[in-house]
Every structure is written in C-alpha cells, then in structure tokens.
N, C-alpha and C. Protein backbone atom coordinates (compact mmCIF):
# COMPACT_ATOMS: atom_id res chain seq x y z
N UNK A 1 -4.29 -121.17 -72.88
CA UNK A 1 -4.50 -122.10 -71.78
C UNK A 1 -3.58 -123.31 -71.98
N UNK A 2 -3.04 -123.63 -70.64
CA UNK A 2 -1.82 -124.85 -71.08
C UNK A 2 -2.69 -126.23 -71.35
N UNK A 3 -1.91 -127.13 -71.51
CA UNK A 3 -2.80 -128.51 -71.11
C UNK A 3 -3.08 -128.95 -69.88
N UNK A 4 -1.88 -128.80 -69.03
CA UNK A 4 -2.52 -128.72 -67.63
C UNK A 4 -4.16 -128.13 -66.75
N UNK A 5 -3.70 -126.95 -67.50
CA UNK A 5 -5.19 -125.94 -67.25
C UNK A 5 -6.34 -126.95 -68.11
N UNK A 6 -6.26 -127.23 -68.66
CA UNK A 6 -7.34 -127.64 -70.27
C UNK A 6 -8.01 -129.30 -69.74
N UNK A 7 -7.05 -129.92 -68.78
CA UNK A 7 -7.05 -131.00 -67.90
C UNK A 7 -8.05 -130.69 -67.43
N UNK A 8 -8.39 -130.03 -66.71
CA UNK A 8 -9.15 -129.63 -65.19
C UNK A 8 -10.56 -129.67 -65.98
N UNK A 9 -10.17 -128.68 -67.15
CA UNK A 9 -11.38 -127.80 -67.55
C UNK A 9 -12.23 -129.26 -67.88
N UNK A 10 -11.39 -130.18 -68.42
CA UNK A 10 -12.18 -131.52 -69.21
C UNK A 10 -12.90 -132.56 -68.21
N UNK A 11 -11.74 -132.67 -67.23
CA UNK A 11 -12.60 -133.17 -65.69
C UNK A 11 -13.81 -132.36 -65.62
N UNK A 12 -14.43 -131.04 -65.19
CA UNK A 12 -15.25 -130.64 -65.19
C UNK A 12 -16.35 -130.72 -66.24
N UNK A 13 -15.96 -130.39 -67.14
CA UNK A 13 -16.90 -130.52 -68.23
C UNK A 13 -18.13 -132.17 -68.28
N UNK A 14 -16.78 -132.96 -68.28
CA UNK A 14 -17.46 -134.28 -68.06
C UNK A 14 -18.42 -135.27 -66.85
N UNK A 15 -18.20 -133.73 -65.54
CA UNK A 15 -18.69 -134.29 -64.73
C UNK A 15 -20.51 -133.81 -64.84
N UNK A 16 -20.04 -132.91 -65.36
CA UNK A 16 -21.63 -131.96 -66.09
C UNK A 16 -22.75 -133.06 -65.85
N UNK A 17 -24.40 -132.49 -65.21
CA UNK A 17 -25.60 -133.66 -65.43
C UNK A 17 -26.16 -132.94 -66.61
N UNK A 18 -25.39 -133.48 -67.84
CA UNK A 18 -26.30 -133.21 -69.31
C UNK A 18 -25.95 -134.68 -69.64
N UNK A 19 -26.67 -134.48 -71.17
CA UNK A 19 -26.02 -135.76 -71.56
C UNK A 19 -24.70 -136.32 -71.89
N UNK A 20 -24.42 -137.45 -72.88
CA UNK A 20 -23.29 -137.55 -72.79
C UNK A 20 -22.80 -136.86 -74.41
N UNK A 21 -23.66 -136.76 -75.44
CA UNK A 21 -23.40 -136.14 -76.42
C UNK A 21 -23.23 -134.49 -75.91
N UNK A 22 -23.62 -133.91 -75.11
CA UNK A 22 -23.64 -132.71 -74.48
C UNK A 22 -22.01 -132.47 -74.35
N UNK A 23 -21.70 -133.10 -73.27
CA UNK A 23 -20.57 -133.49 -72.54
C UNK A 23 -19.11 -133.84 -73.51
N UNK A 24 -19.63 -134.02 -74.47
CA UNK A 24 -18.58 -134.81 -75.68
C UNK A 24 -18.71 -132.88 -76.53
N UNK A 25 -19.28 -132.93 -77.02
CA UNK A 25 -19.53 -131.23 -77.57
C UNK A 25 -18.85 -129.99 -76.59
N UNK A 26 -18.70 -130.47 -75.80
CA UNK A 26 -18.53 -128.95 -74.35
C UNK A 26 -16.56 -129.38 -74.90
N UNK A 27 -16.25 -130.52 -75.12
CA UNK A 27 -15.08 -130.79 -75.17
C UNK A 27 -14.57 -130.30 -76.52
N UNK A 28 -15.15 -130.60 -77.67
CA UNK A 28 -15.00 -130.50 -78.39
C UNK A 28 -14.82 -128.66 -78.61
N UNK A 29 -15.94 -128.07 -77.90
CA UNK A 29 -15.58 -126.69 -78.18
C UNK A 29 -14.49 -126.09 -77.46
N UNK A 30 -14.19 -127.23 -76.30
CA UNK A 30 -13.20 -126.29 -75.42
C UNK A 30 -11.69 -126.34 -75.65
N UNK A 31 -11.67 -127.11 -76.40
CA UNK A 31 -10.30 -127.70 -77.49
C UNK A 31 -10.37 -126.64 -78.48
N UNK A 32 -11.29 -126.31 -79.34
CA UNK A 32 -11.04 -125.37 -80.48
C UNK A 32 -11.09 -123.62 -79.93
N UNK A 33 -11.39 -123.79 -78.94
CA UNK A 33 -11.34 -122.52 -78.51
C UNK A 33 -10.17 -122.32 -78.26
N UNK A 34 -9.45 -123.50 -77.18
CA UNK A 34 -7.82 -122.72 -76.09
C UNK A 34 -6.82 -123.40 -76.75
N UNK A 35 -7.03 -124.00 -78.14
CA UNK A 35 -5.60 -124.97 -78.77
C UNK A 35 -5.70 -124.15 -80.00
N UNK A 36 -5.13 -122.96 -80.26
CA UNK A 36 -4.86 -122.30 -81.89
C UNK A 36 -4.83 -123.13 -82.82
N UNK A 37 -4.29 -124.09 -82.92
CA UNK A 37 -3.92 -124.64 -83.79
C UNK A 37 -4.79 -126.21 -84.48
N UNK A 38 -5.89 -126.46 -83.28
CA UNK A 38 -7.12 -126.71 -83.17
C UNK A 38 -8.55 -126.93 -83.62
N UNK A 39 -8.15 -126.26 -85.07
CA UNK A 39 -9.42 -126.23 -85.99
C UNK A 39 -10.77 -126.68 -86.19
N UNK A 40 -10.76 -128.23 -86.18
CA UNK A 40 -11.67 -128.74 -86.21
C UNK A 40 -11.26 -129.77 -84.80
N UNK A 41 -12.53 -130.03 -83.96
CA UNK A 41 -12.49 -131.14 -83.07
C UNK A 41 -13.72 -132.19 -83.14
N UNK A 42 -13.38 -133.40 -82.90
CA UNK A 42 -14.68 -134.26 -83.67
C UNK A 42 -14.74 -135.28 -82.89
N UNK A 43 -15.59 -136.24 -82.40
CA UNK A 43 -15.36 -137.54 -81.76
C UNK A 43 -16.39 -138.23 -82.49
N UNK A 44 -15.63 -139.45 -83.37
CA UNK A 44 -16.41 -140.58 -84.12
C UNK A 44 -16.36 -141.78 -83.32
N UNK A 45 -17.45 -142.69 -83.39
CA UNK A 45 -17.58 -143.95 -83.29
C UNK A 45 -17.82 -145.00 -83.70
N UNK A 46 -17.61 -145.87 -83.29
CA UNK A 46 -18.25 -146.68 -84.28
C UNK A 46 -19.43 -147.14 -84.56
N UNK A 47 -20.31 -147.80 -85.78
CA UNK A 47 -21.84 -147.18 -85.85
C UNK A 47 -21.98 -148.70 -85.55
N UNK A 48 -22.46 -149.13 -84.32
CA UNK A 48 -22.80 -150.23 -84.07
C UNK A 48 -22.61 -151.33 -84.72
N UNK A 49 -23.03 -152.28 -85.29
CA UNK A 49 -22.38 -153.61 -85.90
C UNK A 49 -21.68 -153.15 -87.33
N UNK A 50 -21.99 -152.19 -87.57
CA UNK A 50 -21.22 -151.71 -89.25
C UNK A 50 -19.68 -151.66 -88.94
N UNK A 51 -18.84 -151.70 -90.23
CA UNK A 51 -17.27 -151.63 -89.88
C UNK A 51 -17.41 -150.27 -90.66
N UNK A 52 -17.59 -149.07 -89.65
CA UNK A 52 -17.38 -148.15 -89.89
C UNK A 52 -18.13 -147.12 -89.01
N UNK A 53 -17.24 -145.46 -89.05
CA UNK A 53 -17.30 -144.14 -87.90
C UNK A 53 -18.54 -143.82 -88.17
N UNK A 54 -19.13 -143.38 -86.88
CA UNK A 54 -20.15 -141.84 -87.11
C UNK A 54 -19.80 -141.25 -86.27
N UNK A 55 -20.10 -139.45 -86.97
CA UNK A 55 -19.27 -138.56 -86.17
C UNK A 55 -20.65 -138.38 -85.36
N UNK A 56 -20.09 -138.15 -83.84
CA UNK A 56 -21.12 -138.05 -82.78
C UNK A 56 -21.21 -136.62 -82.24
N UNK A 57 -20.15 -135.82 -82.36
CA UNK A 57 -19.52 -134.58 -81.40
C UNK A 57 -18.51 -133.86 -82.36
N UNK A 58 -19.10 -132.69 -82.58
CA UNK A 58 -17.76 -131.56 -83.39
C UNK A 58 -18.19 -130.41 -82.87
N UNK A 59 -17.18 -129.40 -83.00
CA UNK A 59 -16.76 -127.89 -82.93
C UNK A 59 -16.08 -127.55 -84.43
N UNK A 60 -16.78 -126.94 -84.76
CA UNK A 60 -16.15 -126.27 -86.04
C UNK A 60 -16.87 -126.29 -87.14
N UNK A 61 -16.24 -126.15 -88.57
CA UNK A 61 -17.16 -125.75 -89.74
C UNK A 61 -17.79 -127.56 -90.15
N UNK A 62 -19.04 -127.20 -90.09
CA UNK A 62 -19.95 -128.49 -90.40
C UNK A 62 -18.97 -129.70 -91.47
N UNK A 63 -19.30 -130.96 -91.74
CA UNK A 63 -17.99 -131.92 -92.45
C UNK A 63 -19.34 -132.75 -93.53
N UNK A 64 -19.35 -133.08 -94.57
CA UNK A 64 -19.92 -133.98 -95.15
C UNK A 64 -19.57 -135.55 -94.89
N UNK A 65 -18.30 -135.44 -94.28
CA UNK A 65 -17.93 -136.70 -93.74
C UNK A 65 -18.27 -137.49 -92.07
N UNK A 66 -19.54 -137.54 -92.40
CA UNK A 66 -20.28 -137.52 -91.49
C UNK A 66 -20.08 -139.57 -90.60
N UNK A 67 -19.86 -140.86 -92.33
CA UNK A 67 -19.64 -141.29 -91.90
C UNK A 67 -18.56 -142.14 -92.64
N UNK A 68 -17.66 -142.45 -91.82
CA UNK A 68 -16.74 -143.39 -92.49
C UNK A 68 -16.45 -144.40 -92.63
N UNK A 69 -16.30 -145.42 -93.29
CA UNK A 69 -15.85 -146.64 -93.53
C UNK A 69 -14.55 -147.25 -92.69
N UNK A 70 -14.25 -147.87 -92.08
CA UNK A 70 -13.15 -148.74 -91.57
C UNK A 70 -12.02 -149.18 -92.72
N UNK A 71 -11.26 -148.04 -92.27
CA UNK A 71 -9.81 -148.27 -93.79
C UNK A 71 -9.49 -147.39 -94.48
N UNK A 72 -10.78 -146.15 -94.44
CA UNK A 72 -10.70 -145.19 -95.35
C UNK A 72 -10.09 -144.01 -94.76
N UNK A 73 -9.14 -143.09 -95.12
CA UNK A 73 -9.02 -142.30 -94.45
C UNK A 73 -8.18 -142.40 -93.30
N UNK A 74 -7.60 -141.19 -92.38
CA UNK A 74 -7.00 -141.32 -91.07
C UNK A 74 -7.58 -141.93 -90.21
N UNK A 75 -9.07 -141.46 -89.83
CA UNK A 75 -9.86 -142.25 -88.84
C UNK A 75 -10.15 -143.40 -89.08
N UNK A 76 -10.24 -143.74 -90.27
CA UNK A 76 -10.67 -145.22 -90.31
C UNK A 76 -9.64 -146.01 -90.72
N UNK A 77 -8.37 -145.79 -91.13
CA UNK A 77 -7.25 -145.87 -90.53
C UNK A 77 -6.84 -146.46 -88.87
N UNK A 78 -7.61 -145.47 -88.07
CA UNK A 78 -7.05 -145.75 -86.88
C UNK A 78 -8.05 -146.56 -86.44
N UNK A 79 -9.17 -146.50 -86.78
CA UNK A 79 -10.25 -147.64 -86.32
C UNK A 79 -9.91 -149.11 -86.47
N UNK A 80 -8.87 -149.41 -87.36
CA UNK A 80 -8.39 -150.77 -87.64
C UNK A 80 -6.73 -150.92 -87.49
N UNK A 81 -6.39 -150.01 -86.76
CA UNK A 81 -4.58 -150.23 -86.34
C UNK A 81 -4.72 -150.07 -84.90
N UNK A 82 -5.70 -149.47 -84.57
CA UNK A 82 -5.72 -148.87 -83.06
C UNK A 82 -4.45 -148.00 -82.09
N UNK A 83 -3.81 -147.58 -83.52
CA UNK A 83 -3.00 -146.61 -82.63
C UNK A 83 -3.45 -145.16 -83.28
N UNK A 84 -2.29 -144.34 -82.44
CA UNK A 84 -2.45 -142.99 -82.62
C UNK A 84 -1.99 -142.64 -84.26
N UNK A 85 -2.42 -141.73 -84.93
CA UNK A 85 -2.04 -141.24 -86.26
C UNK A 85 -1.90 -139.76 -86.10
N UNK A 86 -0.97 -139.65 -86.34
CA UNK A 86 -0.61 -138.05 -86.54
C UNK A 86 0.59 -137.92 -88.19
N UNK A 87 -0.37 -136.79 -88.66
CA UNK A 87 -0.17 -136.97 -90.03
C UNK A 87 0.39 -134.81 -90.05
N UNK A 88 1.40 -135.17 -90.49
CA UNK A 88 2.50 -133.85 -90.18
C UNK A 88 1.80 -132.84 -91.59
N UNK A 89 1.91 -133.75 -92.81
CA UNK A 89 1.64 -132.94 -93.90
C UNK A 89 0.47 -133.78 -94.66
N UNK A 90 -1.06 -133.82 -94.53
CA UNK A 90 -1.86 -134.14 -95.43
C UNK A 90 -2.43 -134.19 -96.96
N UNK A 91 -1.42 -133.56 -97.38
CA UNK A 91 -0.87 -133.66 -98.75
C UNK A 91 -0.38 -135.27 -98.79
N UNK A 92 0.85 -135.66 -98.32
CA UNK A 92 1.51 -136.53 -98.17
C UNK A 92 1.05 -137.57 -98.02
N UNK A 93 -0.31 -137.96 -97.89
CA UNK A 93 -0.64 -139.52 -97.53
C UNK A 93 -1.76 -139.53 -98.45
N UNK A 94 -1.50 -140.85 -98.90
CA UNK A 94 -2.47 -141.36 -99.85
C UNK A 94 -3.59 -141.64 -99.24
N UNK A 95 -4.07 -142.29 -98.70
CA UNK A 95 -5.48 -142.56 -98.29
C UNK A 95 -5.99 -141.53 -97.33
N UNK A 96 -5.97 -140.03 -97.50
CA UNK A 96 -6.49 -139.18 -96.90
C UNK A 96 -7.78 -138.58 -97.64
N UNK A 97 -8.83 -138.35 -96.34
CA UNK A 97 -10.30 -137.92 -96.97
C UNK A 97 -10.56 -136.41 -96.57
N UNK A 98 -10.11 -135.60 -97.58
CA UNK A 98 -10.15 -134.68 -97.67
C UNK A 98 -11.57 -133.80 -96.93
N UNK A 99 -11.37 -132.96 -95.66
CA UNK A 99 -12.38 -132.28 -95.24
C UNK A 99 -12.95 -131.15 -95.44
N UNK A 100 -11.63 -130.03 -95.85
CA UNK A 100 -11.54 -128.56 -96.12
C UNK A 100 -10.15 -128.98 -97.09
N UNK A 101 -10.16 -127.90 -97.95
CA UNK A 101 -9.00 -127.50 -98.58
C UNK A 101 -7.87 -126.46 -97.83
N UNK A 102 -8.36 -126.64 -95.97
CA UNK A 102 -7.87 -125.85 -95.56
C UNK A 102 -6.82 -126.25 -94.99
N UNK A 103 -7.17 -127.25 -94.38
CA UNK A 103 -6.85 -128.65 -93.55
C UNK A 103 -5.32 -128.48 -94.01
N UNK A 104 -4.16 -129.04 -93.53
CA UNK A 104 -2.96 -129.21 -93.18
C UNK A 104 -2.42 -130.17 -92.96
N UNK A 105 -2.84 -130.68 -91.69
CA UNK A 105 -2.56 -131.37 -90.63
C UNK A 105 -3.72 -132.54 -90.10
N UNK A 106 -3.38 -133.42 -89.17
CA UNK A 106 -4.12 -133.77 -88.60
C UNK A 106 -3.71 -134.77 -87.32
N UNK A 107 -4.47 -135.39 -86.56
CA UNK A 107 -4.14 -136.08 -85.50
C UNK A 107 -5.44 -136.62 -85.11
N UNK A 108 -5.18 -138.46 -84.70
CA UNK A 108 -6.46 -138.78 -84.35
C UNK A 108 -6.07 -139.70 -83.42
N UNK A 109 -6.66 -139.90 -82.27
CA UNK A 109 -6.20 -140.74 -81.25
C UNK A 109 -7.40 -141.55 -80.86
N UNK A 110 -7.26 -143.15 -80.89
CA UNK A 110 -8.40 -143.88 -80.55
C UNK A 110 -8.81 -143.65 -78.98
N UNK A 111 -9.93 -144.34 -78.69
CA UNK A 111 -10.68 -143.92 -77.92
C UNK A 111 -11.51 -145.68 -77.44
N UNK A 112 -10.28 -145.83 -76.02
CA UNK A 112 -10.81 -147.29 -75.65
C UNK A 112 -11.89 -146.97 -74.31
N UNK A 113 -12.41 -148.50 -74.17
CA UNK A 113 -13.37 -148.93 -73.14
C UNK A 113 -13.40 -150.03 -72.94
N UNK A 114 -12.84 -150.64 -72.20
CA UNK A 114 -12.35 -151.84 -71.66
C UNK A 114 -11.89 -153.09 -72.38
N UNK A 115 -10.53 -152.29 -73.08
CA UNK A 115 -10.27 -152.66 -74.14
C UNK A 115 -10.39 -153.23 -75.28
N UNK A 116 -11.50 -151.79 -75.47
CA UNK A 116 -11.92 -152.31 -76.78
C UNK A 116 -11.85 -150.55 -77.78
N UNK A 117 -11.45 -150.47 -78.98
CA UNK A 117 -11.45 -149.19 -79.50
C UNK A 117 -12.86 -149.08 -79.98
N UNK A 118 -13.28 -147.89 -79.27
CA UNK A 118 -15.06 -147.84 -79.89
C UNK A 118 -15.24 -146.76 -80.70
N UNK A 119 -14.01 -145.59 -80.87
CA UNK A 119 -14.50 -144.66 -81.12
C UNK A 119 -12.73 -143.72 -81.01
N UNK A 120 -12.76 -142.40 -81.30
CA UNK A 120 -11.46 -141.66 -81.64
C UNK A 120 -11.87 -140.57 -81.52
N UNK A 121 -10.78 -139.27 -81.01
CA UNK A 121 -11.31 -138.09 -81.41
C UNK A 121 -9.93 -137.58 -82.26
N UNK A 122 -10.59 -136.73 -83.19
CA UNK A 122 -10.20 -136.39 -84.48
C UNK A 122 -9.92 -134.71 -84.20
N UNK A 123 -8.59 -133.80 -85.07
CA UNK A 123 -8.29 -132.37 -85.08
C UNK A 123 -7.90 -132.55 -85.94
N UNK A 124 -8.10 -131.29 -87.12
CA UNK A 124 -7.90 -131.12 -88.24
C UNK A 124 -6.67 -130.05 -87.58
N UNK A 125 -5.87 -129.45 -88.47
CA UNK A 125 -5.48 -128.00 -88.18
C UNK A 125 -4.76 -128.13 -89.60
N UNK A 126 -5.19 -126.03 -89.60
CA UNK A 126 -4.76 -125.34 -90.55
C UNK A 126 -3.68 -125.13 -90.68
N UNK A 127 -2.55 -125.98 -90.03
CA UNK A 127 -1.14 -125.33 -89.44
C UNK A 127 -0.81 -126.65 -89.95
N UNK A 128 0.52 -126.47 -91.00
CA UNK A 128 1.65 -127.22 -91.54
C UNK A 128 2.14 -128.08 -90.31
N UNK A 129 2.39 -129.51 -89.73
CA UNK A 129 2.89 -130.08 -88.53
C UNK A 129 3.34 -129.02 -87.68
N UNK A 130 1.69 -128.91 -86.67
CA UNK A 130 1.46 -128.57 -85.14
C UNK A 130 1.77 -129.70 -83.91
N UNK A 131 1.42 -130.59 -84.64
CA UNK A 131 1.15 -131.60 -83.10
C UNK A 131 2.43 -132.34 -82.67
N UNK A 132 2.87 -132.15 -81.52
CA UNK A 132 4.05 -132.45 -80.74
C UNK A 132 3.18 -134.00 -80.35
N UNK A 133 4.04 -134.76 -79.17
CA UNK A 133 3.85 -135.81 -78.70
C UNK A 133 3.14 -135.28 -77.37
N UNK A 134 3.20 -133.98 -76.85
CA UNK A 134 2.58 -133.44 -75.90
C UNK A 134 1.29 -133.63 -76.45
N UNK A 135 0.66 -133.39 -77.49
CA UNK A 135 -0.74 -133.36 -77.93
C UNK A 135 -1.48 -134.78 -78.00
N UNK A 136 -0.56 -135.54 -78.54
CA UNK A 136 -0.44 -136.68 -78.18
C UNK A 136 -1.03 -137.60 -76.63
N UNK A 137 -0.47 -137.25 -75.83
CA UNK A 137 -0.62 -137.67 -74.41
C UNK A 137 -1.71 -136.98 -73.99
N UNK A 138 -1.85 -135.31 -74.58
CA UNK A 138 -2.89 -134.77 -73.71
C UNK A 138 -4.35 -135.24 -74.40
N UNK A 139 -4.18 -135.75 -75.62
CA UNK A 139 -5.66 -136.38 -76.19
C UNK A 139 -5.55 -137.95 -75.75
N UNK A 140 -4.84 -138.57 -75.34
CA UNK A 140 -5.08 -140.06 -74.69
C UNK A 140 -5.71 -139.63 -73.38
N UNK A 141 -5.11 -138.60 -72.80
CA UNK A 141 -5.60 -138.24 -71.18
C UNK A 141 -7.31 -138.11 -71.74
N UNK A 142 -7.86 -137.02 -72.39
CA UNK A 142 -9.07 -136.91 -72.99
C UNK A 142 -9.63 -138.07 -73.28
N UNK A 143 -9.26 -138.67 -74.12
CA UNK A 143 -9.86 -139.91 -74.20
C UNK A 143 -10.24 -141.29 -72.88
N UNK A 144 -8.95 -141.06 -71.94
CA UNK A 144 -9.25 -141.68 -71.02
C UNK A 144 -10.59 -141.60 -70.03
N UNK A 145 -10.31 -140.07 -69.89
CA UNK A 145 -11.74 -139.16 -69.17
C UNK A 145 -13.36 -139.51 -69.98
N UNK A 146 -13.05 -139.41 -70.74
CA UNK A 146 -14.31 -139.83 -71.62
C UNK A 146 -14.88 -141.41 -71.81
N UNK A 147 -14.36 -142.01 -71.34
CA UNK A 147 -14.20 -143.61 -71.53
C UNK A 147 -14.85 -143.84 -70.03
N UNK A 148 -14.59 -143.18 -69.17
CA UNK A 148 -15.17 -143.41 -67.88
C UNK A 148 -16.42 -143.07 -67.68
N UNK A 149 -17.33 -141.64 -68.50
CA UNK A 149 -18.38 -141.36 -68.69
C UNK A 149 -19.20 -142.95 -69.70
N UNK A 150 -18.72 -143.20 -70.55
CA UNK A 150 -18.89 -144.39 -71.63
C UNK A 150 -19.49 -145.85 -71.02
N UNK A 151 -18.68 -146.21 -69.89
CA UNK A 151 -18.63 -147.60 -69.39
C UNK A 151 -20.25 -147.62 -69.06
C-alpha cells in the first residue's frame, strides 16, 4: 500500500466513534501491517506534569519501555529538541534505549497541538536505514491527523 493509499486509510480510521486510544491503536496496526519495514509502531506522550513519555498506543512485540524520561533515548531525545530523529544505524548513537536486539533502525517524529509537542510516534525497524524523507512527511501528515482528534 503506497502512502497515498495509507493517507485515506488514516483519515478514516480517525474518524472512527471509538475512543481515542482505540483510534491511535487502529493506526498503529495499520502502519505495521502495509509499511514492511515497519516493525514496531508506538505513540508516546507525555505523562502529564512529569518530564517524561508514556507509551499510550503500539502494534507489535510488547516493550518494557513503557516509560521514558525526557533526554533519554531517541524519544526523549525528541521530546526536548522537538524535531524529527531518524537514526539510520542504532548501533551508532550513544544515547540509544535499546528495545529488541532486533531493532536496526529507527524514526520518531513529534507530535504537536497548538504548538505545543505533547507526544511522538515512534518505528522501530529491523531493516539497516529504511526511512527516506518520504517517511518523514508521511508521519508529520499522521501526526497532523491525530492532533485534530487531540484538541
């Protein structure tokens, strides 16, 4: 399925009357299903006044890293730079929090609401640098969609 197609599917998904953790999960599976390369999909936030993630929404093999600290790691990383992180070879970076020994790769793109970063969604992949700048744009689009359910 292209991203174009995967667009639509996420409009729909989000227009769903479930909840919004529902709605965040339907995404999460529909990413690891039609993106091979896709492994894990996750959306953390931030845990209310704490400086630090909880994961709210995943598809994939269960994570002990349930919550993270602000600094630690890619996501919490991006929780305090507020940009995108895409990390080609996870070997390669020092402050990485190891999920699987399977893991590769990764990419995490924050996740605003009226400008403010509340939250990110997170892909592991098993694949040596997968993620183009296409993946890039198509998880800001995601994130945008989801931010409108949020407000």
């Amino acid at each position: 399925m292209t991203f174009d197609e995967l667009r639509s599917q996420v409009k729909t998904i989000l227009q769903q009357d479930t909840t919004v953790d529902a709605r965040l999960t339907g995404i999460c599976e529909l990413l690891k299903k039609n993106i091979p390369y896709y492994d894990w999909v996750g959306f953390y936030f931030k845990n209310g006044d704490k400086e630090e993630l909880k994961l709210r929404a995943f598809a994939g093999e269960p994570t002990d890293h349930t919550i993270i600290p602000f600094g630690k790691g890619i996501c919490g990383q991006v929780a305090v730079s507020n940009a995108n992180f895409v990390v080609p070879d996870v070997k390669a970076q020092d402050n990485y929090i190891a999920c699987s020994i399977y893991v590769k790769a990764e990419i995490v793109v924050p996740l605003f609401v009226n400008g403010e970063n509340i939250g990110q969604i997170d892909i592991d992949s098993h694949t040596a640098d997968p993620f183009t700048e296409e993946d890039e744009r198509f998880l800001e689009f995601v994130n945008g969609e989801v931010s409108k359910v949020l407000r």
